[in-house]
C-alpha atoms as a PDB file:
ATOM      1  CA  UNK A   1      16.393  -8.054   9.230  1.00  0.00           C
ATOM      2  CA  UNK A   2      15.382  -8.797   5.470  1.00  0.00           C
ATOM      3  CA  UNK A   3      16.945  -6.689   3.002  1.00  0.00           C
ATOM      4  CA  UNK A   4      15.064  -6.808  -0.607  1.00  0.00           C
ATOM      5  CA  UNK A   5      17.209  -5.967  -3.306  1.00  0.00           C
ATOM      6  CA  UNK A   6      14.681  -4.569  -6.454  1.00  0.00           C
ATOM      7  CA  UNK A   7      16.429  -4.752 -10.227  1.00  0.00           C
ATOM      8  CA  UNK A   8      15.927  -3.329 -13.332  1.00  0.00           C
ATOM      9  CA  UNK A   9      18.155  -2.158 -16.224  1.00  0.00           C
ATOM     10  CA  UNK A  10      19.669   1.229 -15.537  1.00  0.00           C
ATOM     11  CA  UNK A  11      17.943   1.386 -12.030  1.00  0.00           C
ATOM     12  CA  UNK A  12      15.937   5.334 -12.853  1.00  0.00           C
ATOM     13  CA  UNK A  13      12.955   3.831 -13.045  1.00  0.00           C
ATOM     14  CA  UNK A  14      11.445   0.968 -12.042  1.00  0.00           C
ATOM     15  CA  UNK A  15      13.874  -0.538  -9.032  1.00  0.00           C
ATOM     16  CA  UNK A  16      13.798   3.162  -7.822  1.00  0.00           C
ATOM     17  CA  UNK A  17       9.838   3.348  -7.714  1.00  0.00           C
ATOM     18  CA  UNK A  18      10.049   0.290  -6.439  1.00  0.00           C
ATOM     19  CA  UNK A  19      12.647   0.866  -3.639  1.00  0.00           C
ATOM     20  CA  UNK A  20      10.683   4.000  -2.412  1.00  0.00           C
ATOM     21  CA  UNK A  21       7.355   2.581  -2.411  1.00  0.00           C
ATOM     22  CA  UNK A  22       8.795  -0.558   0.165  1.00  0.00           C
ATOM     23  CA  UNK A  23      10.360   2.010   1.927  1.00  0.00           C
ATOM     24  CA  UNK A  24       7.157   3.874   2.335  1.00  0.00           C
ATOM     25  CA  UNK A  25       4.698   1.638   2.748  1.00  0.00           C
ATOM     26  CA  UNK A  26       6.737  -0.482   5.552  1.00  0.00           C
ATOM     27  CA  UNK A  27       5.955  -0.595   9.104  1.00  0.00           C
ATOM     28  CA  UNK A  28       8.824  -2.810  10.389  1.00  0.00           C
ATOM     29  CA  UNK A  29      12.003  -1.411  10.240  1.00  0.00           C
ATOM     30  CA  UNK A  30      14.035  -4.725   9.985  1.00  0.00           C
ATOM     31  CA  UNK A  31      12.978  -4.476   6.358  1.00  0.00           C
ATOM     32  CA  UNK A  32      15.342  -2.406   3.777  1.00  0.00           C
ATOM     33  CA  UNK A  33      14.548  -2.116   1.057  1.00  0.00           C
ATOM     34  CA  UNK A  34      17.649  -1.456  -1.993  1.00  0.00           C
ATOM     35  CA  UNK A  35      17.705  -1.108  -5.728  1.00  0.00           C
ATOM     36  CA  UNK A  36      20.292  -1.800  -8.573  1.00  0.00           C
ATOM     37  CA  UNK A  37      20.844  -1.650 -12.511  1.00  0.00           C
ATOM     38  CA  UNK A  38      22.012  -4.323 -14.325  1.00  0.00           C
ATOM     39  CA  UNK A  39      23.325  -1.521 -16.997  1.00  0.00           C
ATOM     40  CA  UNK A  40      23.507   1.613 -16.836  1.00  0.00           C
ATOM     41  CA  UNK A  41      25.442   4.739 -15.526  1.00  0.00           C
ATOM     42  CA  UNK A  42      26.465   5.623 -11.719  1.00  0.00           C
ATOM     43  CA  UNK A  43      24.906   8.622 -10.075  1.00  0.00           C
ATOM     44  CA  UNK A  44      21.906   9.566 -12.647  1.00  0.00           C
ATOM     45  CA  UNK A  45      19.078  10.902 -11.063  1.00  0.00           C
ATOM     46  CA  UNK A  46      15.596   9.128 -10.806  1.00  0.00           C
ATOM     47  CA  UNK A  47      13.790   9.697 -14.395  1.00  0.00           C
ATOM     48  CA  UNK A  48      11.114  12.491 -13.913  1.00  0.00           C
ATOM     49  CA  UNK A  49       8.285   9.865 -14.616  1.00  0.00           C
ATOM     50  CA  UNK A  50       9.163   8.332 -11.972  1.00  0.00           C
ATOM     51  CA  UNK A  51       9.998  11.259  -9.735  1.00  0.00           C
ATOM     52  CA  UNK A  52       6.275  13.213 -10.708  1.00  0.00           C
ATOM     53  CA  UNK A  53       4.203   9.597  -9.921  1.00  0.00           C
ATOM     54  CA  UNK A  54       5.774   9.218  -6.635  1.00  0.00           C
ATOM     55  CA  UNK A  55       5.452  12.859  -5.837  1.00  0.00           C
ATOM     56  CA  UNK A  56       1.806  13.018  -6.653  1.00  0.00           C
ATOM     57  CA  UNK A  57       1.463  10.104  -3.585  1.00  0.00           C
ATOM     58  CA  UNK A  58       3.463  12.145  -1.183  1.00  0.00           C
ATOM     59  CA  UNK A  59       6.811  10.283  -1.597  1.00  0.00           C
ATOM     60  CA  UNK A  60       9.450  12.993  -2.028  1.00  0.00           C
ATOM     61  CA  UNK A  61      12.404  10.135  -2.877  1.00  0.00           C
ATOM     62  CA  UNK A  62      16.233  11.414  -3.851  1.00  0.00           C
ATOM     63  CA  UNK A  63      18.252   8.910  -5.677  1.00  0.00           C
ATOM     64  CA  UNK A  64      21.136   7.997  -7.520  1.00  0.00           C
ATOM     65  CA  UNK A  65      21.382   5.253 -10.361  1.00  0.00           C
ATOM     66  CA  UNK A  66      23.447   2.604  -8.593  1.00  0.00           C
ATOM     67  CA  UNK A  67      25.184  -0.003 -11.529  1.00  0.00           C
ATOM     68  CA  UNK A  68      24.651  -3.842  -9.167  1.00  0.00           C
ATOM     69  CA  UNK A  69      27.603  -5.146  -7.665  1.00  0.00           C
ATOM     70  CA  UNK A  70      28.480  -8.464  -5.624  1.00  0.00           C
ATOM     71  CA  UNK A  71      28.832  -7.246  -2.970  1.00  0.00           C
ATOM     72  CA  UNK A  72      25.159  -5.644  -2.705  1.00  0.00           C
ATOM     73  CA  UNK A  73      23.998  -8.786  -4.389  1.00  0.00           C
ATOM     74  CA  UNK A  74      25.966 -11.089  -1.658  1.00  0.00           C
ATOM     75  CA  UNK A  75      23.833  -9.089   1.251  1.00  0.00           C
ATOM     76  CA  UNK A  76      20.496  -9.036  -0.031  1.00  0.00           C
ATOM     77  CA  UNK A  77      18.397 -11.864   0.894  1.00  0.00           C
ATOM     78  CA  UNK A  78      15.696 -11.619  -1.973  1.00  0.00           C
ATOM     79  CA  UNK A  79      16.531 -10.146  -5.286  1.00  0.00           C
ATOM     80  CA  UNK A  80      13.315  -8.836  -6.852  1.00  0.00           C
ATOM     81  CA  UNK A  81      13.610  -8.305 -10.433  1.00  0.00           C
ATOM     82  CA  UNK A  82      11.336  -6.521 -13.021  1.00  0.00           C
ATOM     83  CA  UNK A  83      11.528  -8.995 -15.713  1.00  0.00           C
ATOM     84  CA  UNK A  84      11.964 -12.318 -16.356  1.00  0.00           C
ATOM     85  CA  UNK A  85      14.787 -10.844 -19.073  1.00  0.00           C
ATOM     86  CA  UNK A  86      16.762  -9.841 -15.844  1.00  0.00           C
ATOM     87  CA  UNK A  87      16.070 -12.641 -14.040  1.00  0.00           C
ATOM     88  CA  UNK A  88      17.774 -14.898 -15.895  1.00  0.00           C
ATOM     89  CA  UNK A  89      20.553 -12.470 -16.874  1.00  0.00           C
ATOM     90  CA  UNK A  90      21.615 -12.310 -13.179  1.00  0.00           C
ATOM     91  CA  UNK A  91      21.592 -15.929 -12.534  1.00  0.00           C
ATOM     92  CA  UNK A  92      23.776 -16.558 -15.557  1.00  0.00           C
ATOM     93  CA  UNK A  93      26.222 -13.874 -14.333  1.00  0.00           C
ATOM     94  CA  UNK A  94      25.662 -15.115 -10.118  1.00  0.00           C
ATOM     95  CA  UNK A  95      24.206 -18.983 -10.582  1.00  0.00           C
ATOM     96  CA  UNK A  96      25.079 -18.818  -6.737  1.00  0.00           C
ATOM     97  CA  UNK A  97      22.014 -16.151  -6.120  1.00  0.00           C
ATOM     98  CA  UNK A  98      20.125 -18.951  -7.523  1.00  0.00           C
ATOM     99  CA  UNK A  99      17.662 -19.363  -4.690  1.00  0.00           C
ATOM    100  CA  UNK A 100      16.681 -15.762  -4.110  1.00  0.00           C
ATOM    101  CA  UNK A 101      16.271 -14.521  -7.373  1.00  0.00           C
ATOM    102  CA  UNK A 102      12.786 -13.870  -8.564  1.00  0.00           C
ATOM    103  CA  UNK A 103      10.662 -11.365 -10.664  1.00  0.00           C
ATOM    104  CA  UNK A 104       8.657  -9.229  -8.585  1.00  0.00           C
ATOM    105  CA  UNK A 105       5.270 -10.409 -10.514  1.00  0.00           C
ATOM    106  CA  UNK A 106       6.603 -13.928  -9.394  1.00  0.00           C
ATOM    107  CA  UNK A 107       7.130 -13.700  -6.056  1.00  0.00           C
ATOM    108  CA  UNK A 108       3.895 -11.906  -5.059  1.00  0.00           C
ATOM    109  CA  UNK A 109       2.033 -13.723  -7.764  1.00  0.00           C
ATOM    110  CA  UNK A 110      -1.171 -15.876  -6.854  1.00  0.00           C
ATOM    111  CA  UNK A 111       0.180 -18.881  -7.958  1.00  0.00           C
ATOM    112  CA  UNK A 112      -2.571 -20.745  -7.257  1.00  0.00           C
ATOM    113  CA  UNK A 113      -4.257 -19.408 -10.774  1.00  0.00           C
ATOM    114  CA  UNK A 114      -0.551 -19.936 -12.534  1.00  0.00           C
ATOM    115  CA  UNK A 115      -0.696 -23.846 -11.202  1.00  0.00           C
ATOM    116  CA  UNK A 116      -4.585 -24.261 -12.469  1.00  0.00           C
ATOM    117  CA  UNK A 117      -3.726 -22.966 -16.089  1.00  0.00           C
ATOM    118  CA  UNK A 118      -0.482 -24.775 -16.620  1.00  0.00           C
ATOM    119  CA  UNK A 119      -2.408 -28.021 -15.322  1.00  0.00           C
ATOM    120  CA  UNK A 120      -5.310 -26.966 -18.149  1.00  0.00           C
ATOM    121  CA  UNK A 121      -2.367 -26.788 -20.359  1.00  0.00           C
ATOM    122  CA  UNK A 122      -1.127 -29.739 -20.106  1.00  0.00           C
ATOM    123  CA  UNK A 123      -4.235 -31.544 -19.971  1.00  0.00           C
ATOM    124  CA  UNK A 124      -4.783 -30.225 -23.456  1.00  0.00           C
ATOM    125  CA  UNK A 125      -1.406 -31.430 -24.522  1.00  0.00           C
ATOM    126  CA  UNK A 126      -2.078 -34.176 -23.134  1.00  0.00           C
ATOM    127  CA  UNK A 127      -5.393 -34.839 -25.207  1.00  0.00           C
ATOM    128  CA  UNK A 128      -3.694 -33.611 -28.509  1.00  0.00           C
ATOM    129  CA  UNK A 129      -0.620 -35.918 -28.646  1.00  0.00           C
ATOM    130  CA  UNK A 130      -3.661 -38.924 -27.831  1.00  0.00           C
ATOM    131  CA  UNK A 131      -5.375 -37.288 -30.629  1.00  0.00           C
ATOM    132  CA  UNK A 132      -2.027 -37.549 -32.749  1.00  0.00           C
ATOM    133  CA  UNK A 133      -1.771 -40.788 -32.087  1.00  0.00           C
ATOM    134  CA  UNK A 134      -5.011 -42.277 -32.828  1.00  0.00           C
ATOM    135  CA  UNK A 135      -5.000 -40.702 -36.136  1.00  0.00           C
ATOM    136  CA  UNK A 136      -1.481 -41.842 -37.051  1.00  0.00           C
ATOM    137  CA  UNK A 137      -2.331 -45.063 -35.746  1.00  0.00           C
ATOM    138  CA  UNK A 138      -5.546 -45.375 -37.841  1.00  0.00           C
ATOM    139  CA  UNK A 139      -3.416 -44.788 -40.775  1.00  0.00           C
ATOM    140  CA  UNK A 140       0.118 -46.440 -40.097  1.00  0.00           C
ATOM    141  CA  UNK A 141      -0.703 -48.582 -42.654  1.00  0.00           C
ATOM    142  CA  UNK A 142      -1.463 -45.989 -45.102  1.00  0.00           C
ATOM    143  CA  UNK A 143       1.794 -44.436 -43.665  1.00  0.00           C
ATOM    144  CA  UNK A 144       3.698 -47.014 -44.931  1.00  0.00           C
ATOM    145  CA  UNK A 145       2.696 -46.889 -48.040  1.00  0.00           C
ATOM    146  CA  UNK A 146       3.225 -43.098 -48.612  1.00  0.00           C
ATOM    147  CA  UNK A 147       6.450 -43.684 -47.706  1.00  0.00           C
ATOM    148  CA  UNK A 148       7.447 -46.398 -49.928  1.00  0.00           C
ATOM    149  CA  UNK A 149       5.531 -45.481 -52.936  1.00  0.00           C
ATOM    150  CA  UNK A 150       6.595 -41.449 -52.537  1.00  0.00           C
ATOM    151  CA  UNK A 151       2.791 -40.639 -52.875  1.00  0.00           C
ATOM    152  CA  UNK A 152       3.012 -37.065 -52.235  1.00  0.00           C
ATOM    153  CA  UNK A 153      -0.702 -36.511 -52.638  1.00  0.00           C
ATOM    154  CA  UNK A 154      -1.567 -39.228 -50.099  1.00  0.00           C
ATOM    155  CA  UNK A 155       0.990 -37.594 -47.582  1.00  0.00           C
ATOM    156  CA  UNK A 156      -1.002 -34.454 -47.855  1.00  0.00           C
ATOM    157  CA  UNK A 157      -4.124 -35.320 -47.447  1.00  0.00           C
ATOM    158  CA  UNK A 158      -3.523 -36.736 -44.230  1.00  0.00           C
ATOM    159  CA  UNK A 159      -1.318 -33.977 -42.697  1.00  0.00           C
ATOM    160  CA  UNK A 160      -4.320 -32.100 -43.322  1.00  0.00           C
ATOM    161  CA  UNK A 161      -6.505 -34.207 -41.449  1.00  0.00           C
ATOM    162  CA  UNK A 162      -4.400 -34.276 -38.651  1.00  0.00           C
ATOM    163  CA  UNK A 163      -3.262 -30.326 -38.676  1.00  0.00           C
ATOM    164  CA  UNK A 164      -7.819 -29.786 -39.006  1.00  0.00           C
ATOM    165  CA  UNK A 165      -7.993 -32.885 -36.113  1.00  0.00           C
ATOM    166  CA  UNK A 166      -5.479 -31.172 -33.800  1.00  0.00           C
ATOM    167  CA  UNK A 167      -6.421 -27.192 -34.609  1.00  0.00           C
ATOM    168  CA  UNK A 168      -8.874 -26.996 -31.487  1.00  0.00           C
ATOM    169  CA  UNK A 169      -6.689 -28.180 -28.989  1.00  0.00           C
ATOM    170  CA  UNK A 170      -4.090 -26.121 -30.104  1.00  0.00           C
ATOM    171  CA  UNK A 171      -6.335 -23.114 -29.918  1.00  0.00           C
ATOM    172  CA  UNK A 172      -7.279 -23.779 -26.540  1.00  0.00           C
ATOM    173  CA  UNK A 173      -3.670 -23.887 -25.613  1.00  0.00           C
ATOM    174  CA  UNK A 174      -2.937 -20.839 -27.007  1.00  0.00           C
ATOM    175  CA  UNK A 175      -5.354 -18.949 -25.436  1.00  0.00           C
ATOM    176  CA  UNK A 176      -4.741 -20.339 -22.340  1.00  0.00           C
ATOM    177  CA  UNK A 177      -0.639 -19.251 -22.750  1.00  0.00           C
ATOM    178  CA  UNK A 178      -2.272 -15.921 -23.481  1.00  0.00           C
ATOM    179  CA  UNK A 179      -4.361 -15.741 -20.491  1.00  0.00           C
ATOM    180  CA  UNK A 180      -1.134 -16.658 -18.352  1.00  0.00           C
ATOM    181  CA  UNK A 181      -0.454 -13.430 -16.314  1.00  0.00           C
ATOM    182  CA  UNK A 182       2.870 -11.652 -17.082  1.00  0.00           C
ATOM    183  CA  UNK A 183       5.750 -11.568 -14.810  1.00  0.00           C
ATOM    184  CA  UNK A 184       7.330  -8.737 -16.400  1.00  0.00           C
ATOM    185  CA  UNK A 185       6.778  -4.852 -16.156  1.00  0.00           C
ATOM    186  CA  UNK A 186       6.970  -3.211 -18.865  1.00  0.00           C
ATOM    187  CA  UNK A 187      10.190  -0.445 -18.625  1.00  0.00           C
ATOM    188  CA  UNK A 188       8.142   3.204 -18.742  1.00  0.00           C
ATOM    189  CA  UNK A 189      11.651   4.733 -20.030  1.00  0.00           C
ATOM    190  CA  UNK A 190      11.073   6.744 -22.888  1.00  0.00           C
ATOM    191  CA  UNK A 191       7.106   6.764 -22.446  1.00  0.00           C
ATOM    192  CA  UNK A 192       4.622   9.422 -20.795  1.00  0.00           C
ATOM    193  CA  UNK A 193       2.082   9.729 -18.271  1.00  0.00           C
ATOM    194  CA  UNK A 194       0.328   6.619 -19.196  1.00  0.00           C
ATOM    195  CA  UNK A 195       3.616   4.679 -19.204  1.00  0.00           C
ATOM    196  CA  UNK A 196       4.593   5.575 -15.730  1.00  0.00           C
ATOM    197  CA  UNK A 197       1.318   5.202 -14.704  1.00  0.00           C
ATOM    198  CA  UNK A 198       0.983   1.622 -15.468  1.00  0.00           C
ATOM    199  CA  UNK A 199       4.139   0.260 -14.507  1.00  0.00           C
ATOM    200  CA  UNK A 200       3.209   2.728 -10.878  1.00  0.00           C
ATOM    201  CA  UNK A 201       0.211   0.844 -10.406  1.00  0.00           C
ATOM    202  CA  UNK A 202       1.681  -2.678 -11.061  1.00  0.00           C
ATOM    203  CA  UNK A 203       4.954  -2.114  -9.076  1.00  0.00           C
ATOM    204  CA  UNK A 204       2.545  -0.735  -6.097  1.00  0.00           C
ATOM    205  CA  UNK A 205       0.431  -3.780  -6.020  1.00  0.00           C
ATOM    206  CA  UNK A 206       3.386  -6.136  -6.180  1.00  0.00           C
ATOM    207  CA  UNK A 207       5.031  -3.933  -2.844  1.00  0.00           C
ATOM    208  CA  UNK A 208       1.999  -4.444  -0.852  1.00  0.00           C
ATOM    209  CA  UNK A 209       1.656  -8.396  -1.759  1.00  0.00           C
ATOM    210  CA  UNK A 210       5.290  -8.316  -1.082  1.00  0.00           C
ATOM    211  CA  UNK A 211       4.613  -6.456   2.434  1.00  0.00           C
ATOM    212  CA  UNK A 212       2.144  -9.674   3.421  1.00  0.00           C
ATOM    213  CA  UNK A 213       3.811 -12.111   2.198  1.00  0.00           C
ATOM    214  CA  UNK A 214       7.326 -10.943   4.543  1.00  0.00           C
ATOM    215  CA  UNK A 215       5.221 -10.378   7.522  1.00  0.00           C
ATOM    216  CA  UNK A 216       3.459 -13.825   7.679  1.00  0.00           C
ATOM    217  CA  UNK A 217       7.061 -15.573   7.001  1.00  0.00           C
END
């Protein structure tokens, strides 16, 4: 049996959709499928966001908020959460869940695009601190100087040079960072239609990686 354990803050919205979409979409019955707040209050029902999404699939789902406990922590074997916020909340409150805690986005992710940007990223990084270097190199003499002399002017002119030398590869690294995929989903609490739709559609694509990835282990 493999029992996934879904988190997110007051467990109405996301963990719920996320619980009742495993539920429904399974076809082994040795996987359960549970959900848990981190905050939150016992026994509130599902937000109606959440509720009308799933209803408009077929899923008819009653639930209760559920605050997490060790216990239900201690029998899950994977703990899916929805951000990377909760993530690292519940490893600094159970470091001994340590090695089946992820995010949801995480877990199901295709990591093989994640390892291809980070290596782009560091290849930059790589080519700016070389870039760093020359220049400081080129002008260590200069350096010197500066420093002994106080020549503010001098000082200047070459941080500029090496802020203008460096800008591109900085650039490229920040669009890169930007390009990274989230692993969070955003919390719909609060929002409309569009909200609940979103977080639906990214919670639903995560269950069905999830699904795959469970059946070939």
């Amino acid at each position: 049996m493999t029992k996934v354990l879904f988190i997110c803050t007051g467990n109405t919205c996301r963990s719920p959709m996320a619980e009742a979409l495993l539920e429904h979409k399974k076809t082994d019955e040795d996987i359960v499928a549970d959900s848990a707040g981190l905050h939150g209050v016992e026994g509130m029902p599902m937000s109606e966001g959440t509720r009308r999404v799933l209803q408009t699939r077929g899923i008819m789902e009653s639930h209760q908020s559920r605050v997490l406990d060790e216990g239900q922590l201690r029998s899950a074997d994977l703990v899916l959460t929805m951000t990377e916020h909760h993530k690292r909340s519940l490893i600094e409150h159970y470091p001994e869940a340590v090695d089946k805690v992820y995010t949801l986005k995480e877990y199901t992710a295709d990591h093989s695009e994640m390892s291809q940007k980070m290596d782009q990223i560091k290849q930059e990084e790589a080519e700016m601190d070389l870039k760093r270097s020359e220049i400081l190199n080129a002008n260590e003499r200069n350096v010197r100087a500066y420093n002994k002399d106080g020549e503010i002017s001098g000082q200047t002119e070459l941080e500029e040079e090496l802020l203008d030398a460096l800008m591109p590869y900085q650039s490229n690294i920040d669009k890169l960072k930007w390009d990274m995929p989230s692993l969070d989903i955003a919390d719909p609490f609060g929002g409309g239609d569009e909200e609940y739709e979103a977080a639906y559609e990214e919670i639903n694509h995560a269950v069905e990686q999830l699904l795959k990835k469970i059946e070939r282990n």
